[in-house]
C-alpha atoms as a PDB file:
ATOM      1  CA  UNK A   1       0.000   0.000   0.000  1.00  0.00           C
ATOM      2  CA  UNK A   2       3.167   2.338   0.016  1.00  0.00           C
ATOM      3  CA  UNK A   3       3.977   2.083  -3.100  1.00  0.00           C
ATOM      4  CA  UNK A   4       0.427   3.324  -4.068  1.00  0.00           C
ATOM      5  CA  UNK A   5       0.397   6.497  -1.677  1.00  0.00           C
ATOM      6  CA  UNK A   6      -0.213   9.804  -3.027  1.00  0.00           C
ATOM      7  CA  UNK A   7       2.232  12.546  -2.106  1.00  0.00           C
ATOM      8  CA  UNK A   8       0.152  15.306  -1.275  1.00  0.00           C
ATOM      9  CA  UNK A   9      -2.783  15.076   1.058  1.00  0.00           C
ATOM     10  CA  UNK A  10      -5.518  15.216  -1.664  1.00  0.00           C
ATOM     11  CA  UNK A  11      -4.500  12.084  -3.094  1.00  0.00           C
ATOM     12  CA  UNK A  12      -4.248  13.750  -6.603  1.00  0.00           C
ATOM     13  CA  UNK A  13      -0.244  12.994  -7.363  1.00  0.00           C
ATOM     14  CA  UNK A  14       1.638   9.538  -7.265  1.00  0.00           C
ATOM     15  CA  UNK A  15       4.721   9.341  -5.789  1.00  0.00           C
ATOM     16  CA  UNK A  16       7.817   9.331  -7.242  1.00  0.00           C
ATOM     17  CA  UNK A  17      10.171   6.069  -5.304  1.00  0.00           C
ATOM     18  CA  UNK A  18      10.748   4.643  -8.379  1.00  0.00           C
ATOM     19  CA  UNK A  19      11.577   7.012 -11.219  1.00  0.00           C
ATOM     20  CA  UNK A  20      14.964   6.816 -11.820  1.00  0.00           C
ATOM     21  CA  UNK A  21      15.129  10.463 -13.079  1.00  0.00           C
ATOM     22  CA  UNK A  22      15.142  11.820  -9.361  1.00  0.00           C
ATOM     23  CA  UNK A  23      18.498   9.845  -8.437  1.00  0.00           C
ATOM     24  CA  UNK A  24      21.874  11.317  -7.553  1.00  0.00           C
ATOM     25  CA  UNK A  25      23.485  10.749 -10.661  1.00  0.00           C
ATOM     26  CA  UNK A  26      27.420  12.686 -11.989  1.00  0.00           C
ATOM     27  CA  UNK A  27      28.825  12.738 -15.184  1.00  0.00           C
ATOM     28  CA  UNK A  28      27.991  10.599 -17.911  1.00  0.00           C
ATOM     29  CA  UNK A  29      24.986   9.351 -16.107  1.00  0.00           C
ATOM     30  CA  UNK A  30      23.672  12.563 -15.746  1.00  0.00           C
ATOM     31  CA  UNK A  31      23.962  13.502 -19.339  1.00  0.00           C
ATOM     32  CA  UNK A  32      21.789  10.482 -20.098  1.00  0.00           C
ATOM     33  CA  UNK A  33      19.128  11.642 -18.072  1.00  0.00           C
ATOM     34  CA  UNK A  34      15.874  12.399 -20.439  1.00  0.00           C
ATOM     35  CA  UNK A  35      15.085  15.441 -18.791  1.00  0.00           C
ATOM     36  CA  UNK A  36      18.789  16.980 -18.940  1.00  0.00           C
ATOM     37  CA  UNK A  37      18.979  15.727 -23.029  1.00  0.00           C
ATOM     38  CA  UNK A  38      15.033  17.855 -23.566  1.00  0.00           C
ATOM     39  CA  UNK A  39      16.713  20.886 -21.892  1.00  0.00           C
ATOM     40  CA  UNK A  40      20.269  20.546 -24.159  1.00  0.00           C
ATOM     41  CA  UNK A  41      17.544  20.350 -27.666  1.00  0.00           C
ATOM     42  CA  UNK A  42      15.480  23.316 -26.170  1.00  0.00           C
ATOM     43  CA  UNK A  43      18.319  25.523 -25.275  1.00  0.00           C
ATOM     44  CA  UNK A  44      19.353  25.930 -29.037  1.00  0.00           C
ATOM     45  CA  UNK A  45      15.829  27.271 -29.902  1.00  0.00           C
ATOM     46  CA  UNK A  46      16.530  29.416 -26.830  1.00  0.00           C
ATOM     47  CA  UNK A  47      19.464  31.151 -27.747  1.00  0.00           C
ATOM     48  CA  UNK A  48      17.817  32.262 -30.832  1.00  0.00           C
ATOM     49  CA  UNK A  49      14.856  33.968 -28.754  1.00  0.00           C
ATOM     50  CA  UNK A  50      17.534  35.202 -26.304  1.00  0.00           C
ATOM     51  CA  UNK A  51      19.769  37.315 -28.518  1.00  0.00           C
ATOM     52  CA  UNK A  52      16.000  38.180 -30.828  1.00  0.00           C
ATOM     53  CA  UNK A  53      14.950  39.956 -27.687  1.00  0.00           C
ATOM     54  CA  UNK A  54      18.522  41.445 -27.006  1.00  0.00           C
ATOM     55  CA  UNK A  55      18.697  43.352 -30.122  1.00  0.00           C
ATOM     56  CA  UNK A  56      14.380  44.411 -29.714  1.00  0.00           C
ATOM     57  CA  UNK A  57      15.848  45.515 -26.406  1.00  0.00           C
ATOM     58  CA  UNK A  58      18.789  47.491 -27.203  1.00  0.00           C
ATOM     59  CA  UNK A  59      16.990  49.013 -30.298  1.00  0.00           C
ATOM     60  CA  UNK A  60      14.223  49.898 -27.973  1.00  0.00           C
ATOM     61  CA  UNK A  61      15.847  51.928 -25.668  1.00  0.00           C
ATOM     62  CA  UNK A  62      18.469  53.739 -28.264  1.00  0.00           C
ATOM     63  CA  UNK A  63      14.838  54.867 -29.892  1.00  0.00           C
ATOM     64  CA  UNK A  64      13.214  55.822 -26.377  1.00  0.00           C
ATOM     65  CA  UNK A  65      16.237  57.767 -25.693  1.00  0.00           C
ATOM     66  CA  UNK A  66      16.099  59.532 -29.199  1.00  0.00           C
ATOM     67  CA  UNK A  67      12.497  59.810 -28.731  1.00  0.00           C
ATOM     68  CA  UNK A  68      13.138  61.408 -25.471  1.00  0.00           C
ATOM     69  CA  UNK A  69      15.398  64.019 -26.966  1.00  0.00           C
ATOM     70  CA  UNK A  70      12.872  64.985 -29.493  1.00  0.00           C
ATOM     71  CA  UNK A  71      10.323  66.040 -26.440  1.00  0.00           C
ATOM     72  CA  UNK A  72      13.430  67.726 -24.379  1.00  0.00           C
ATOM     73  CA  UNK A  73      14.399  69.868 -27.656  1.00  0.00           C
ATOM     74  CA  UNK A  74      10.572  70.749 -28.249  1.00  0.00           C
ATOM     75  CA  UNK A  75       9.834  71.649 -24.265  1.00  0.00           C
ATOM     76  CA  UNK A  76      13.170  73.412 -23.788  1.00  0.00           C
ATOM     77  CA  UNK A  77      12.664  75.479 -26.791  1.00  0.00           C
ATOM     78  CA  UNK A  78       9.248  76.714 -27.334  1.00  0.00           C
ATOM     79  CA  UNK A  79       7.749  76.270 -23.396  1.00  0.00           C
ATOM     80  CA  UNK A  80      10.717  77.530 -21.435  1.00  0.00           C
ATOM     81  CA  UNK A  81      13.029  79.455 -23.953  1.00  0.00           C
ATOM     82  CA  UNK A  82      15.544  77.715 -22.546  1.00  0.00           C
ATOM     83  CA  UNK A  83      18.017  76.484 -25.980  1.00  0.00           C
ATOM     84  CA  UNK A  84      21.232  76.134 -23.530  1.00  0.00           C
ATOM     85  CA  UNK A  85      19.299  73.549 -21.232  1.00  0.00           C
ATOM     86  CA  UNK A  86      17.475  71.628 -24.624  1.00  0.00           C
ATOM     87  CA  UNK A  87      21.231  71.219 -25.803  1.00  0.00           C
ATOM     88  CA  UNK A  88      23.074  70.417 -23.048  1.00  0.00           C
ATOM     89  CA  UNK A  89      20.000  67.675 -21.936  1.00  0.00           C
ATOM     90  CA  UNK A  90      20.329  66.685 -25.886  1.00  0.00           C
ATOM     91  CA  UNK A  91      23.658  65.974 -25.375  1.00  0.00           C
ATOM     92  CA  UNK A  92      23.533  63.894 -22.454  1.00  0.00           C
ATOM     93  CA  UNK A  93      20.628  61.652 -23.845  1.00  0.00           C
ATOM     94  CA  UNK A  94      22.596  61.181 -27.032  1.00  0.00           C
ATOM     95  CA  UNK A  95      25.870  60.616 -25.434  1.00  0.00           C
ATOM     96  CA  UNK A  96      23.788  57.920 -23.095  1.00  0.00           C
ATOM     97  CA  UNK A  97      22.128  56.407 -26.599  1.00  0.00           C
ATOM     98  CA  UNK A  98      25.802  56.381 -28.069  1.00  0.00           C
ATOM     99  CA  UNK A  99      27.391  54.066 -25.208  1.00  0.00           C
ATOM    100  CA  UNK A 100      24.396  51.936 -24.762  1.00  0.00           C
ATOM    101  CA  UNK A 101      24.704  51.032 -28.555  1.00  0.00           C
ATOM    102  CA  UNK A 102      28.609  50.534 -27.656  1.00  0.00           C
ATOM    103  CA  UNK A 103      28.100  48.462 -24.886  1.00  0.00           C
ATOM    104  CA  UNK A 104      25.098  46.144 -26.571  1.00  0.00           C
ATOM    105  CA  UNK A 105      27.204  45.825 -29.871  1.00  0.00           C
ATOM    106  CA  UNK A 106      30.580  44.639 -30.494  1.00  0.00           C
ATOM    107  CA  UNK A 107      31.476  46.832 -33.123  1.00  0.00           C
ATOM    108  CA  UNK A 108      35.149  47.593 -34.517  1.00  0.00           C
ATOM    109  CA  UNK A 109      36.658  50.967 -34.634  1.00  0.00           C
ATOM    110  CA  UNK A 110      35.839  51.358 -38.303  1.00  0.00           C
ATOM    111  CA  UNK A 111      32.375  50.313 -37.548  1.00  0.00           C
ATOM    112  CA  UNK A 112      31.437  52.321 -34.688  1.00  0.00           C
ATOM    113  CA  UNK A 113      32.547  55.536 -36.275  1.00  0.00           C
ATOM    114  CA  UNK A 114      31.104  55.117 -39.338  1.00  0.00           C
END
């Protein structure tokens, strides 16, 4: 009757004694394990979501950065008549746009200055 008792108090899960999958296992005998092999085959489909939503990201905030310049240039112009501010602030958000690009890509010298 052990064999058939549920593991949680509602009776709705077996247990696991005998699945060989939840053993201590190193090594090769780990590698073998069918759970460890489904991870491995999913983890190349992975990688191509992972770096997809890298460069969305890294796109995404160089435009929200331009984007943001675009509103600072507009308010510091026409609402407070302020041009020194709008160009200073423009050239912090574009300086901040610049290195986030340089730190997302690996670009060469010829690349990132052209």
């Amino acid at each position: 009757a052990a064999a058939f008792a549920a593991a949680d108090p509602w009776g709705l899960e077996r247990r696991a004694d005998h699945t060989t999958e939840l053993g201590c296992f190193y090594g090769r005998d780990c590698a073998n394990l069918r759970h460890v092999k489904l991870i491995r085959q999913a983890a190349v489909y992975w990688q191509t979501y992972e770096a997809f939503a890298r460069v969305s990201l890294s796109v995404g905030v160089n435009q929200l950065m331009l984007s943001i310049t675009y509103y600072v240039i507009g308010w510091g112009l026409v609402v407070c008549n302020e041009p020194v501010a709008a160009l200073c602030a423009v050239c912090v958000l574009v300086g901040a746009a610049y290195l986030v690009a340089a730190v997302d890509l690996t670009l060469s010298l010829f690349e990132r200055w052209a």
